[in-house]
N, C-alpha and C. Protein backbone atom coordinates (compact mmCIF):
# COMPACT_ATOMS: atom_id res chain seq x y z
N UNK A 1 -32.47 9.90 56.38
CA UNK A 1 -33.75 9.22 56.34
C UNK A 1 -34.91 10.21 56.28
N UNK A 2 -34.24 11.28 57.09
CA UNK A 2 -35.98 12.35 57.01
C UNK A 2 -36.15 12.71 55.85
N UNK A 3 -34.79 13.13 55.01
CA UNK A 3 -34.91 13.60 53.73
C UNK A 3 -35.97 12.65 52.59
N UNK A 4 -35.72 11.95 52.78
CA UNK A 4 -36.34 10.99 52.08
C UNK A 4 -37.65 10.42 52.59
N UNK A 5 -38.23 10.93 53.78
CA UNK A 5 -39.54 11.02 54.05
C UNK A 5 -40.39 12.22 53.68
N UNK A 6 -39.16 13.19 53.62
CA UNK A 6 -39.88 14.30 53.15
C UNK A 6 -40.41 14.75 51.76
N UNK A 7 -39.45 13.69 51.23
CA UNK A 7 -40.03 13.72 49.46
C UNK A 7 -41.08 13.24 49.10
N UNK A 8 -41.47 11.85 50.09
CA UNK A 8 -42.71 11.48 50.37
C UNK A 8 -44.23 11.50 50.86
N UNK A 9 -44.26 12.38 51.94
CA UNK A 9 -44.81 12.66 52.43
C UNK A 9 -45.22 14.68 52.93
N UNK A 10 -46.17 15.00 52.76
CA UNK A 10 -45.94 16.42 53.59
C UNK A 10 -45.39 16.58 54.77
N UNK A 11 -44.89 17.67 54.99
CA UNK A 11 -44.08 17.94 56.49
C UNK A 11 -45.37 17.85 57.52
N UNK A 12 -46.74 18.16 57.32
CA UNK A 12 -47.62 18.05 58.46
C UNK A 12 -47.54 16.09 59.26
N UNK A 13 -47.36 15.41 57.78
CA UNK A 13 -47.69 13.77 58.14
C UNK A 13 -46.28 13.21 58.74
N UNK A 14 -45.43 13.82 58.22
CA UNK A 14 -44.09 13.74 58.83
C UNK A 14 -43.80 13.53 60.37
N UNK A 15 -44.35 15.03 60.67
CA UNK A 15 -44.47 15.13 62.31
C UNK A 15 -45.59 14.29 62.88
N UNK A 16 -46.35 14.56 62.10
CA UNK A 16 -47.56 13.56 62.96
C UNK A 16 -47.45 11.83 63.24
N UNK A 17 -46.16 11.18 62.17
CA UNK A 17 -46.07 10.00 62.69
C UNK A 17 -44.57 10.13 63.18
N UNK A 18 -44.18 11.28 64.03
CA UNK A 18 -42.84 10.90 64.94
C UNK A 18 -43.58 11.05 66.30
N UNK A 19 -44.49 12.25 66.41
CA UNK A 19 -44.96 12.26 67.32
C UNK A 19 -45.87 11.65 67.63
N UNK A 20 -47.06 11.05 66.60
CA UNK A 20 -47.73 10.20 67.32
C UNK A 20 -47.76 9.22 68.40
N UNK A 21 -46.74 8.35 68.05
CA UNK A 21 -46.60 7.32 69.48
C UNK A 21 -46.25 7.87 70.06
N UNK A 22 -45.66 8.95 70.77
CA UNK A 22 -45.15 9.50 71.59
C UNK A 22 -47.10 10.03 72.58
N UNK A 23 -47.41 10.82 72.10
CA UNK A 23 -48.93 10.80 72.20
C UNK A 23 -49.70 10.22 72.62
N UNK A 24 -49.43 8.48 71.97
CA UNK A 24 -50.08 7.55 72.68
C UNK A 24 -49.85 6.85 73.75
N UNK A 25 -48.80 6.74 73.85
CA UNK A 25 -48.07 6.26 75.40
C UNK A 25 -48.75 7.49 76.24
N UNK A 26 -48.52 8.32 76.23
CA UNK A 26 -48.90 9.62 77.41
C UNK A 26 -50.41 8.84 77.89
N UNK A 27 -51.37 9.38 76.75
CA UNK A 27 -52.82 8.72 76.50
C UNK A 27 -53.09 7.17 77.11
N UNK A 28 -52.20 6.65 76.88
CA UNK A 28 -52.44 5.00 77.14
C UNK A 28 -52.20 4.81 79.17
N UNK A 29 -51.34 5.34 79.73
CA UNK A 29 -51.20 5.80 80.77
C UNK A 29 -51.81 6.30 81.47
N UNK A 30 -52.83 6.71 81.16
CA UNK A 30 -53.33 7.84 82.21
C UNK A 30 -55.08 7.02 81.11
N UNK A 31 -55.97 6.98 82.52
CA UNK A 31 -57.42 5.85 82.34
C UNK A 31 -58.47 7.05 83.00
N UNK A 32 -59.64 7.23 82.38
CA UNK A 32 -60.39 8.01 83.42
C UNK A 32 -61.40 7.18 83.39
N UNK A 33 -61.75 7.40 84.91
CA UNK A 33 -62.63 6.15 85.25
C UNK A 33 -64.18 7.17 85.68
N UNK A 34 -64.98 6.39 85.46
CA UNK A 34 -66.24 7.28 85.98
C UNK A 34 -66.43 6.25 87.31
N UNK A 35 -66.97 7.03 88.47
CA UNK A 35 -67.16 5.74 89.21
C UNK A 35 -69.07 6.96 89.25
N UNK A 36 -70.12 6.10 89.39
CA UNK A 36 -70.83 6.22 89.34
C UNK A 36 -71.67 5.37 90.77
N UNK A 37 -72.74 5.96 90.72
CA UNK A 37 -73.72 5.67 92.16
C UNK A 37 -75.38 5.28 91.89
N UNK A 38 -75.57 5.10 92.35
CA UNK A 38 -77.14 4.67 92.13
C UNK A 38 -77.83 5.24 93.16
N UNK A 39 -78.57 6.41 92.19
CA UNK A 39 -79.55 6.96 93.47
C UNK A 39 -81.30 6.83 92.93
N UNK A 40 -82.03 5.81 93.22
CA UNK A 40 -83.43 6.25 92.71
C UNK A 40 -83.57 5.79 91.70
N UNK A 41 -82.49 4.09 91.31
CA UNK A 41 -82.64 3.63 90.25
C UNK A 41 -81.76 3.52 89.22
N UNK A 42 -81.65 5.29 89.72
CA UNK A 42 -80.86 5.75 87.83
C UNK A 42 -79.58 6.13 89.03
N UNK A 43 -78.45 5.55 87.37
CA UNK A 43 -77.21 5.87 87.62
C UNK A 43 -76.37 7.63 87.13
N UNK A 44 -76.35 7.94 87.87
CA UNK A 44 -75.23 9.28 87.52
C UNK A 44 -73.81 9.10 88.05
N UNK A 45 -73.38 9.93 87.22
CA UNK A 45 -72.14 10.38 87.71
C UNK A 45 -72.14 11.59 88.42
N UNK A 46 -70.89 10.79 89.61
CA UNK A 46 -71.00 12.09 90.74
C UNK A 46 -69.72 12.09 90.72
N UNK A 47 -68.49 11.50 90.71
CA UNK A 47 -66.60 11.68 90.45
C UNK A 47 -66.02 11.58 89.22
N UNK A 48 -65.15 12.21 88.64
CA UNK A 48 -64.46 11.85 88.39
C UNK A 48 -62.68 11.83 88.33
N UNK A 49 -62.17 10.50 88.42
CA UNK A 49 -61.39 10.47 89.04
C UNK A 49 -60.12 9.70 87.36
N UNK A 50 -58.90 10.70 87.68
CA UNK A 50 -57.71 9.69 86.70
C UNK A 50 -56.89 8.89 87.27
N UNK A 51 -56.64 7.88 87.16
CA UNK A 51 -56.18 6.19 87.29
C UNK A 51 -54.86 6.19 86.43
N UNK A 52 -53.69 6.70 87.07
CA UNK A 52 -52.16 6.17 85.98
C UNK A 52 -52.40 4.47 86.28
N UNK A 53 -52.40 4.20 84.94
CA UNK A 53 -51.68 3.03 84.66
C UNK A 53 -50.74 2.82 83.84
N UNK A 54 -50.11 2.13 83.93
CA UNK A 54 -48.73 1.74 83.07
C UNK A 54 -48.73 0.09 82.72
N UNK A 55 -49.94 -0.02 81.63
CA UNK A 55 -49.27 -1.44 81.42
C UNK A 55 -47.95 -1.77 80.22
N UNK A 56 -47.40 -2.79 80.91
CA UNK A 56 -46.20 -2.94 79.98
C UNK A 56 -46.18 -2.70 78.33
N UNK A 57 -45.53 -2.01 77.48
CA UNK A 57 -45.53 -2.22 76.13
C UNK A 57 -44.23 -2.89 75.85
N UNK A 58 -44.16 -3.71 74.19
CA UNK A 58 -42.96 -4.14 74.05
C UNK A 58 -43.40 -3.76 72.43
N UNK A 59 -42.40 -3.77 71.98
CA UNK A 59 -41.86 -3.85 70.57
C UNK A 59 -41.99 -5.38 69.89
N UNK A 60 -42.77 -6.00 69.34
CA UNK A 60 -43.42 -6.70 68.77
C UNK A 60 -43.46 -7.17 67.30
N UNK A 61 -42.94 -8.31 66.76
CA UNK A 61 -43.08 -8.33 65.16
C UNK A 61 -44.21 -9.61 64.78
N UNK A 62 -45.17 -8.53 64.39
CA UNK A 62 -46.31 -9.70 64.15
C UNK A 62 -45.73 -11.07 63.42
N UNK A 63 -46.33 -12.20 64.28
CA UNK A 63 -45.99 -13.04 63.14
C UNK A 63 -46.90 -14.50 63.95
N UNK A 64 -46.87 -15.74 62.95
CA UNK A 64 -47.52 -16.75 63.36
C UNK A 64 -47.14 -17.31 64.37
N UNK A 65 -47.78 -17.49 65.43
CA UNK A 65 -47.62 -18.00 66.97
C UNK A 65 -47.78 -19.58 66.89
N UNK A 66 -47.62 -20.38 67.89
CA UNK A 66 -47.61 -22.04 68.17
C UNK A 66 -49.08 -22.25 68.03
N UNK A 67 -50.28 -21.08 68.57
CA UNK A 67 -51.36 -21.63 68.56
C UNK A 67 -52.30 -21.32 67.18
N UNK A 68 -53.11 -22.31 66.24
CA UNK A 68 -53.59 -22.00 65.49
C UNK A 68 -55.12 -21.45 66.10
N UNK A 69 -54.98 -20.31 65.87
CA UNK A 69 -56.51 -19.44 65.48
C UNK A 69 -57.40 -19.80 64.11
N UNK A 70 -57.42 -20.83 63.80
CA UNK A 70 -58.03 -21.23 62.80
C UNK A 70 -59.73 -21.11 63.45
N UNK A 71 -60.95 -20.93 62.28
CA UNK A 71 -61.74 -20.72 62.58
C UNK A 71 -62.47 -21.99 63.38
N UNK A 72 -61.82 -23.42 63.25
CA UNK A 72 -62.56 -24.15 63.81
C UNK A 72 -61.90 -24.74 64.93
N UNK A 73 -61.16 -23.85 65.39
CA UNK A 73 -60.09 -24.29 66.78
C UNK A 73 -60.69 -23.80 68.37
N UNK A 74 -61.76 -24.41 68.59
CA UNK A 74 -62.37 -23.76 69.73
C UNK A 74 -62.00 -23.39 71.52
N UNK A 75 -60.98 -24.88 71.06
CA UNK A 75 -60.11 -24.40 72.24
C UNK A 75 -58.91 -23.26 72.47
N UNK A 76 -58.26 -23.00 71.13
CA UNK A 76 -57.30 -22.06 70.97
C UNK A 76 -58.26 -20.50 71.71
N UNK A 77 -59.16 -20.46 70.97
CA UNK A 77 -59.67 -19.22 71.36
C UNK A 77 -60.47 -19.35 72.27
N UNK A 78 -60.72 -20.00 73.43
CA UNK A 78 -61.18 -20.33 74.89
C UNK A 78 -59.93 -19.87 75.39
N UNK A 79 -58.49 -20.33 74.97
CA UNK A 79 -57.82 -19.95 75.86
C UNK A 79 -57.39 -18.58 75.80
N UNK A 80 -57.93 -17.60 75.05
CA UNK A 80 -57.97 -16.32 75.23
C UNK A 80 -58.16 -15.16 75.76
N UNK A 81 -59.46 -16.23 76.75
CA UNK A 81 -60.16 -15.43 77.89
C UNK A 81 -60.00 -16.19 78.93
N UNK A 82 -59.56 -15.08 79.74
CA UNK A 82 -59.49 -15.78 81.73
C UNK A 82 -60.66 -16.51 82.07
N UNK A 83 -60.61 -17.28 82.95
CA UNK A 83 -62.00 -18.11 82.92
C UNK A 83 -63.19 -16.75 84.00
N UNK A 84 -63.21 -16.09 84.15
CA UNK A 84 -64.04 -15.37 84.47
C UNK A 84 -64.14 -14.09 83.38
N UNK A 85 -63.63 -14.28 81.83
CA UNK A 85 -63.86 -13.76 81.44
C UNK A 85 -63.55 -12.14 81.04
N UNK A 86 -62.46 -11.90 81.63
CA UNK A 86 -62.42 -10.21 82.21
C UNK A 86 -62.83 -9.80 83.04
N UNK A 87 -64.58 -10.43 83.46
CA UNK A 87 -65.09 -9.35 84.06
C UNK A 87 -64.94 -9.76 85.78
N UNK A 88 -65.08 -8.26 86.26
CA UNK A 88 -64.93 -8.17 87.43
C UNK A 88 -66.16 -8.18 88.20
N UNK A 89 -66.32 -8.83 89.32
CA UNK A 89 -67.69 -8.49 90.37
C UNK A 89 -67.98 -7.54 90.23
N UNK A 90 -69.20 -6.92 90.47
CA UNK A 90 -69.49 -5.61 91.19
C UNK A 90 -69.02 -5.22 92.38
N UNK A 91 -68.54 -3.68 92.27
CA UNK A 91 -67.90 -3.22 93.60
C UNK A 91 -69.36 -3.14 94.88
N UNK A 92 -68.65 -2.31 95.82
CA UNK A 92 -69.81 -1.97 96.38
C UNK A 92 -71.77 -1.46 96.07
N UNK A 93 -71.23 -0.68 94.95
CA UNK A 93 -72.38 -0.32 94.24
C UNK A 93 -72.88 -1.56 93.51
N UNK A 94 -72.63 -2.40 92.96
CA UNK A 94 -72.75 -3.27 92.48
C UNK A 94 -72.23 -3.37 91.10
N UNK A 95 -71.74 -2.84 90.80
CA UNK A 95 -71.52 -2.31 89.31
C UNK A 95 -70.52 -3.46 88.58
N UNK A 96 -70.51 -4.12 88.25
CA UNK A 96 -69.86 -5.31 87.37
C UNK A 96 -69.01 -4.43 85.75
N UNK A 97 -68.21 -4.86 85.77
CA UNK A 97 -67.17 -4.66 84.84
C UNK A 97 -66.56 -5.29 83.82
N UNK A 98 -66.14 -4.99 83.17
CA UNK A 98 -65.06 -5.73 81.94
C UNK A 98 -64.23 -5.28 81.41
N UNK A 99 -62.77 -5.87 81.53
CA UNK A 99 -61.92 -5.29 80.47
C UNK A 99 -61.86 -5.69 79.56
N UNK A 100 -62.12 -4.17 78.43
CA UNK A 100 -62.33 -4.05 77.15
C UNK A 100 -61.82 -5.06 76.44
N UNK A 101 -60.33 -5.64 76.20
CA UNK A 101 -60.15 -6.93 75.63
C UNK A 101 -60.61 -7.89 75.87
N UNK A 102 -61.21 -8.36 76.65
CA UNK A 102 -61.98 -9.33 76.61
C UNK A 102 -63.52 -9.03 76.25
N UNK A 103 -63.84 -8.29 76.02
CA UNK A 103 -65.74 -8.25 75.24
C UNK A 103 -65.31 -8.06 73.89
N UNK A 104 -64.08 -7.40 73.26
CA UNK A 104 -63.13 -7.24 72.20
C UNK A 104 -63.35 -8.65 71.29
N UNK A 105 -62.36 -8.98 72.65
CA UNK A 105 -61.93 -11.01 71.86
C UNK A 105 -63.31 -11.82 71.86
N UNK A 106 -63.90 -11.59 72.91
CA UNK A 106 -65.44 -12.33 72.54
C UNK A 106 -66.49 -12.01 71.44
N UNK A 107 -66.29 -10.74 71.24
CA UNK A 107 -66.87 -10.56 69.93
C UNK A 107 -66.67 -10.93 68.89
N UNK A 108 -64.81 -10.84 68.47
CA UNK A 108 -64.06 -11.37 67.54
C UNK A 108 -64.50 -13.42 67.58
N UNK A 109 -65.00 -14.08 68.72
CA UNK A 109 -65.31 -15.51 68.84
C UNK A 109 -66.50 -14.95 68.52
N UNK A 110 -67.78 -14.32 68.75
CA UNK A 110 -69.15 -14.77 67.96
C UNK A 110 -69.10 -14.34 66.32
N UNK A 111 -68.14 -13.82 66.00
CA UNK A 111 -67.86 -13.79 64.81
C UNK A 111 -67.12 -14.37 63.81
N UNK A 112 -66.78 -15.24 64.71
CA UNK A 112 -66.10 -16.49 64.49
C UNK A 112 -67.28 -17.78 64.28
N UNK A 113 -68.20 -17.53 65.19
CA UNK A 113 -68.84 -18.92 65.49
C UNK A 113 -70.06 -18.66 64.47
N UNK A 114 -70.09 -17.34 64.22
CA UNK A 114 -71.50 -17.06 63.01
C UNK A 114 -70.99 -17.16 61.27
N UNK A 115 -69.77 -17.04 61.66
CA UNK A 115 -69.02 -17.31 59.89
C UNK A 115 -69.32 -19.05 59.77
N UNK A 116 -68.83 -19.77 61.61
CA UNK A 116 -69.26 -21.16 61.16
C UNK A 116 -70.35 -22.03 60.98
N UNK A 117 -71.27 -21.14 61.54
CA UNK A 117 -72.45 -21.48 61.54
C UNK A 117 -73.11 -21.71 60.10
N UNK A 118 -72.76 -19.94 59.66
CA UNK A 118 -72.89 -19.82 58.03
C UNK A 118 -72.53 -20.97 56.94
N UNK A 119 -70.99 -21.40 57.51
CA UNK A 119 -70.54 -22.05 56.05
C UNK A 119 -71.16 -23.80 56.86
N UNK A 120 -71.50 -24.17 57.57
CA UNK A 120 -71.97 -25.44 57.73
C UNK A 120 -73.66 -25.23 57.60
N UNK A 121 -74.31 -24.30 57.44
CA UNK A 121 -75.72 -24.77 56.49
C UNK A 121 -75.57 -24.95 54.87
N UNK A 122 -76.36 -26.02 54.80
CA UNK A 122 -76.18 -26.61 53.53
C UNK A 122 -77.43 -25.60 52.93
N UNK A 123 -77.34 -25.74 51.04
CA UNK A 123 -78.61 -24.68 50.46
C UNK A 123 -79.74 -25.54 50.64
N UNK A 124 -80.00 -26.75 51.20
CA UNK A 124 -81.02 -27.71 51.38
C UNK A 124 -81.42 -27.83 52.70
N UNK A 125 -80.71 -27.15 53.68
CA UNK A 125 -81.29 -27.14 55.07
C UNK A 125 -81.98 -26.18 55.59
N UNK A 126 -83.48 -26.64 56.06
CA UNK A 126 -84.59 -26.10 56.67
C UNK A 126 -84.42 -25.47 57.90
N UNK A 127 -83.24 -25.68 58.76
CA UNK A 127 -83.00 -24.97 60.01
C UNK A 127 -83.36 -23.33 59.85
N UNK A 128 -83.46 -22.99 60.88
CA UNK A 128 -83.93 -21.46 61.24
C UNK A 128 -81.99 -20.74 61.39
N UNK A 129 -82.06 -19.68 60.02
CA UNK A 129 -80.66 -18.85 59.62
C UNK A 129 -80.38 -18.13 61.11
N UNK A 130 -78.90 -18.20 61.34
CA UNK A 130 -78.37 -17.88 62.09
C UNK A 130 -78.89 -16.97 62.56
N UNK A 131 -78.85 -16.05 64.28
CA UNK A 131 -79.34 -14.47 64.61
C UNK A 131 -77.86 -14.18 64.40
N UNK A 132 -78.10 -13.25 63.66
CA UNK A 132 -76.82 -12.30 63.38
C UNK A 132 -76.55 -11.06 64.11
N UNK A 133 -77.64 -11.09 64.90
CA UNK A 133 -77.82 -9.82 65.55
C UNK A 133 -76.90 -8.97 66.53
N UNK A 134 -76.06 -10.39 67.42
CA UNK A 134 -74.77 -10.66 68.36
C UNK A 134 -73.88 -9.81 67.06
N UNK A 135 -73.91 -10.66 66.05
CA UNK A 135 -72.77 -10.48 65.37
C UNK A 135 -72.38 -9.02 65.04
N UNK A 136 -73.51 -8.10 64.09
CA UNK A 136 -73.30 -7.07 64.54
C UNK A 136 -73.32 -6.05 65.00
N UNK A 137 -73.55 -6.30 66.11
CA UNK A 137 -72.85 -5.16 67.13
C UNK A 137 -71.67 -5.53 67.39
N UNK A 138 -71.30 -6.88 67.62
CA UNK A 138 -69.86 -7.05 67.60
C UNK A 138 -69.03 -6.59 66.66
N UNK A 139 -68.96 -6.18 64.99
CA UNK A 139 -68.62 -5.01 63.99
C UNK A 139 -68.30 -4.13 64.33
N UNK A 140 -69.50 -3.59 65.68
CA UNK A 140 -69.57 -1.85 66.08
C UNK A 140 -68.23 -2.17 67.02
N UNK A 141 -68.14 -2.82 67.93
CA UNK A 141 -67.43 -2.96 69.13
C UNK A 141 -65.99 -3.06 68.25
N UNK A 142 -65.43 -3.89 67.65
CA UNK A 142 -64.65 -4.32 66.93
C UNK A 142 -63.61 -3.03 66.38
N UNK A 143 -64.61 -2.28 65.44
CA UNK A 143 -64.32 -1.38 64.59
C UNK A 143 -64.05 0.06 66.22
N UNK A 144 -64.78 0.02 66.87
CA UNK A 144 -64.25 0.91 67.71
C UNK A 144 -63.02 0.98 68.25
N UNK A 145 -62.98 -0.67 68.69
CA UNK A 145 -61.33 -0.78 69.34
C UNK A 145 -60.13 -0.43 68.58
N UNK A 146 -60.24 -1.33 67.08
CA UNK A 146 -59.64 -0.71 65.99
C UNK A 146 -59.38 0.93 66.23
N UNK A 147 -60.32 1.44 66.07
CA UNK A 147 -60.06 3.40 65.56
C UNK A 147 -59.56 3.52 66.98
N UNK A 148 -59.83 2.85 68.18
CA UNK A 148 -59.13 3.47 69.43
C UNK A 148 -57.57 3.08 69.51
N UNK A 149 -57.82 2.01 69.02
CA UNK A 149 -55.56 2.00 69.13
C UNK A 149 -54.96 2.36 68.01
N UNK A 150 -55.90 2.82 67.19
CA UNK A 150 -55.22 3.38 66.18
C UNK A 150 -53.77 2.73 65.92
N UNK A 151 -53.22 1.84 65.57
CA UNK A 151 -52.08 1.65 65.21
C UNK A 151 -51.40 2.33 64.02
N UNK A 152 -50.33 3.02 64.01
CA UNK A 152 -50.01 3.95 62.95
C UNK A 152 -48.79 3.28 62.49
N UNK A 153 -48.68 1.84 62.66
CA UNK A 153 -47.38 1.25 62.39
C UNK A 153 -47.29 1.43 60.11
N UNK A 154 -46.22 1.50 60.15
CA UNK A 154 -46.22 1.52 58.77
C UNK A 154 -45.94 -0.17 58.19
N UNK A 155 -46.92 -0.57 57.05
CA UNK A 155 -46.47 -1.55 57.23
C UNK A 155 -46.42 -2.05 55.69
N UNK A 156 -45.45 -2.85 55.01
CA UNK A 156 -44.88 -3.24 54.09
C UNK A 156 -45.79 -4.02 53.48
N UNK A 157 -45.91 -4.06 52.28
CA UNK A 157 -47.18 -4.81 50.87
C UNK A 157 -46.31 -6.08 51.13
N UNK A 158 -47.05 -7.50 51.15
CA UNK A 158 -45.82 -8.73 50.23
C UNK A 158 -45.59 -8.66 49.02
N UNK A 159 -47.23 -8.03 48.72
CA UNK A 159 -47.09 -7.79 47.14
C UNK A 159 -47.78 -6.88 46.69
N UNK A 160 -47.56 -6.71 45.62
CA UNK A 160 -48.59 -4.78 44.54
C UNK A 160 -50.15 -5.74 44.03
N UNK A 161 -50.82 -5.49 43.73
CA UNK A 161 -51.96 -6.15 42.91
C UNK A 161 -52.33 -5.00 41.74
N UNK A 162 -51.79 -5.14 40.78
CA UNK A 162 -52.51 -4.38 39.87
C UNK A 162 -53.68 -3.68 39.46
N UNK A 163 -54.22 -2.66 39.13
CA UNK A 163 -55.94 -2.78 38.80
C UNK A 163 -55.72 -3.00 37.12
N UNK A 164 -57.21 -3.57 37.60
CA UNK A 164 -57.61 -3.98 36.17
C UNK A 164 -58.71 -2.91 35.77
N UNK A 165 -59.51 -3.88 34.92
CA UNK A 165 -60.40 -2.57 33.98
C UNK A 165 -62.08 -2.26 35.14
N UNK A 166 -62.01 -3.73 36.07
CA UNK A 166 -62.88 -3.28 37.32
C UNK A 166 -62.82 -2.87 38.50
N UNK A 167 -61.34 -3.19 39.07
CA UNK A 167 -60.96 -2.49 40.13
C UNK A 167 -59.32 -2.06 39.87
N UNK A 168 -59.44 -1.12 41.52
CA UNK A 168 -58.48 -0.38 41.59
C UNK A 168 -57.48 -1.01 42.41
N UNK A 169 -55.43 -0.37 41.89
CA UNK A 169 -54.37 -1.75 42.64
C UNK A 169 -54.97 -1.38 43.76
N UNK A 170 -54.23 -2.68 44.32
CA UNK A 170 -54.40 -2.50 46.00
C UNK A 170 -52.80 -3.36 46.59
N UNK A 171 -52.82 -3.48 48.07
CA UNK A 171 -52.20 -4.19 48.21
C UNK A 171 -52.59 -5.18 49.00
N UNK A 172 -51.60 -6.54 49.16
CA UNK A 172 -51.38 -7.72 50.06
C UNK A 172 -51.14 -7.58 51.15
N UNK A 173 -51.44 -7.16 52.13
CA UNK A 173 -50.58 -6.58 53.65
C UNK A 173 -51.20 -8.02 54.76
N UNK A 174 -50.20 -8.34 55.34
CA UNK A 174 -50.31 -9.09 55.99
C UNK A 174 -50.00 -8.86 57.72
N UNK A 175 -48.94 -7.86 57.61
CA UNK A 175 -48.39 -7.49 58.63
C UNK A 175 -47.30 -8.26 58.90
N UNK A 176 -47.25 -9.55 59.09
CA UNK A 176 -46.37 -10.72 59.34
C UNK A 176 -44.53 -10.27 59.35
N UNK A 177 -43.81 -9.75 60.21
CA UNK A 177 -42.62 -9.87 60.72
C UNK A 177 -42.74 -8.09 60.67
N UNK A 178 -43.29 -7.29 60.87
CA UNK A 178 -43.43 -6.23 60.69
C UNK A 178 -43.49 -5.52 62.32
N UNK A 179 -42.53 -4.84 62.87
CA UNK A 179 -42.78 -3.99 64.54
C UNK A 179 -43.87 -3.31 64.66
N UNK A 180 -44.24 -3.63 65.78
CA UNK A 180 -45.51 -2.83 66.24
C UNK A 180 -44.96 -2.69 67.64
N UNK A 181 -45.81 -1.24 68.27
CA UNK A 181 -45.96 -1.51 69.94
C UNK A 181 -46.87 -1.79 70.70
N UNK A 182 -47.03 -2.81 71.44
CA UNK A 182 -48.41 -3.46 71.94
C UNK A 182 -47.98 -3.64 73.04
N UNK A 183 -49.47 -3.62 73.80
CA UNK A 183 -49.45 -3.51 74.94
C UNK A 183 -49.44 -5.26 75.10
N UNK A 184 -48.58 -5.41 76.64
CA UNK A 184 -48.53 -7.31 76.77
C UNK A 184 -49.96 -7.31 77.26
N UNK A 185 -50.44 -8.10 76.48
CA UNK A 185 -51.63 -8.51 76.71
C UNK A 185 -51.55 -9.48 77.22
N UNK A 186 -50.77 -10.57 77.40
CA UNK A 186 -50.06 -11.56 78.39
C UNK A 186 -50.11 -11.18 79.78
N UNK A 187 -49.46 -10.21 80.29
CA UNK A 187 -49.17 -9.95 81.27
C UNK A 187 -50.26 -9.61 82.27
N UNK A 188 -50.85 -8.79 80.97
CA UNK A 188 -52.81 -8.53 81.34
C UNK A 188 -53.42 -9.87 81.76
N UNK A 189 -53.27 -10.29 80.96
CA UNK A 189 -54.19 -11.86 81.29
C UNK A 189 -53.78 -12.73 82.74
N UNK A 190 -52.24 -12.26 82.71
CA UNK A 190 -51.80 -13.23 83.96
C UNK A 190 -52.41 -12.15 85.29
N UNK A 191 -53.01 -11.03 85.47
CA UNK A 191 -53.05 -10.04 86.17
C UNK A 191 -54.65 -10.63 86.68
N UNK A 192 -55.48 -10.67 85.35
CA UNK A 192 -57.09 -11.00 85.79
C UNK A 192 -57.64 -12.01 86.36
């Protein structure tokens, strides 16, 4: 099999996707937390401290689940977030929190709710156009989480798309029955 990755690929990309996940598990494990203080208003940092965690990963083949995520399914994606949302009280300092998947998935819902907003004004309605403004920064947030889990799964075309004389092929990727390793985000949820 290597042989035949190697015809493919350079020996630098080779190593870099055996070892990558290996990399990321280490990384995914180990959290650095700032805990911060309030002196005079303003917040600094005065510790910092590393947090092993180990949340569960499993081996995973994307594919269509019982619940439809359709864009106009509002309860499907309510039930995505714990009813407090992720976020945590403030500790002593007062400092209130969130885990990242959940401001993640809520972003992914106002971007949901501004696509519907969009396609239910008619070209004859006087209403005042959506604030898009939520929306993006939710892009920024989005696209960050993206480049942070970097997923390096390799993943199979359904189909080739040719180019034509205006664009260039591309492919169909869906992901759909394809392994990944993900963290249970289940398990997360039953935790918050």
């Amino acid at each position: 099999m290597l042989g035949n990755l190697r015809s493919l690929w350079p020996q630098g990309l080779i190593i870099f996707a055996l070892v990558m996940p290996l990399l990321l598990d280490v990384v995914r494990k180990a959290e650095l937390t700032l805990v911060a203080s309030k002196s005079q208003g303003r917040t600094s940092v005065h510790e910092l401290q590393l947090v092993e965690i180990s949340p569960p990963r499993l081996a995973v083949a994307f594919g269509w689940d019982d619940k439809s995520y359709i864009l106009t399914s509002d309860s499907a994606w309510k039930s995505l977030l714990p009813h407090n949302k992720g976020i945590n009280p403030g500790s002593q300092h007062g400092d209130n929190m969130q885990v990242a998947l959940y401001q993640q998935l809520g972003c992914l819902d106002a971007i949901r709710l501004s696509l519907l907003n969009l396609y239910n004004m008619t070209a004859d309605d006087q209403s005042q156009p959506p604030d898009f403004s939520k929306t993006e920064a939710c892009f920024g947030t989005i696209r960050q989480a993206l480049l942070c889990s970097a997923d390096i799964t390799l993943e199979k075309p359904e189909r080739f798309i040719p180019a034509t004389n205006d664009t260039p092929p591309s492919l169909y990727i869906t992901g759909l029955g394809i392994l990944h390793r993900c963290t249970n985000w289940q398990a997360l949820h039953s935790l918050i």
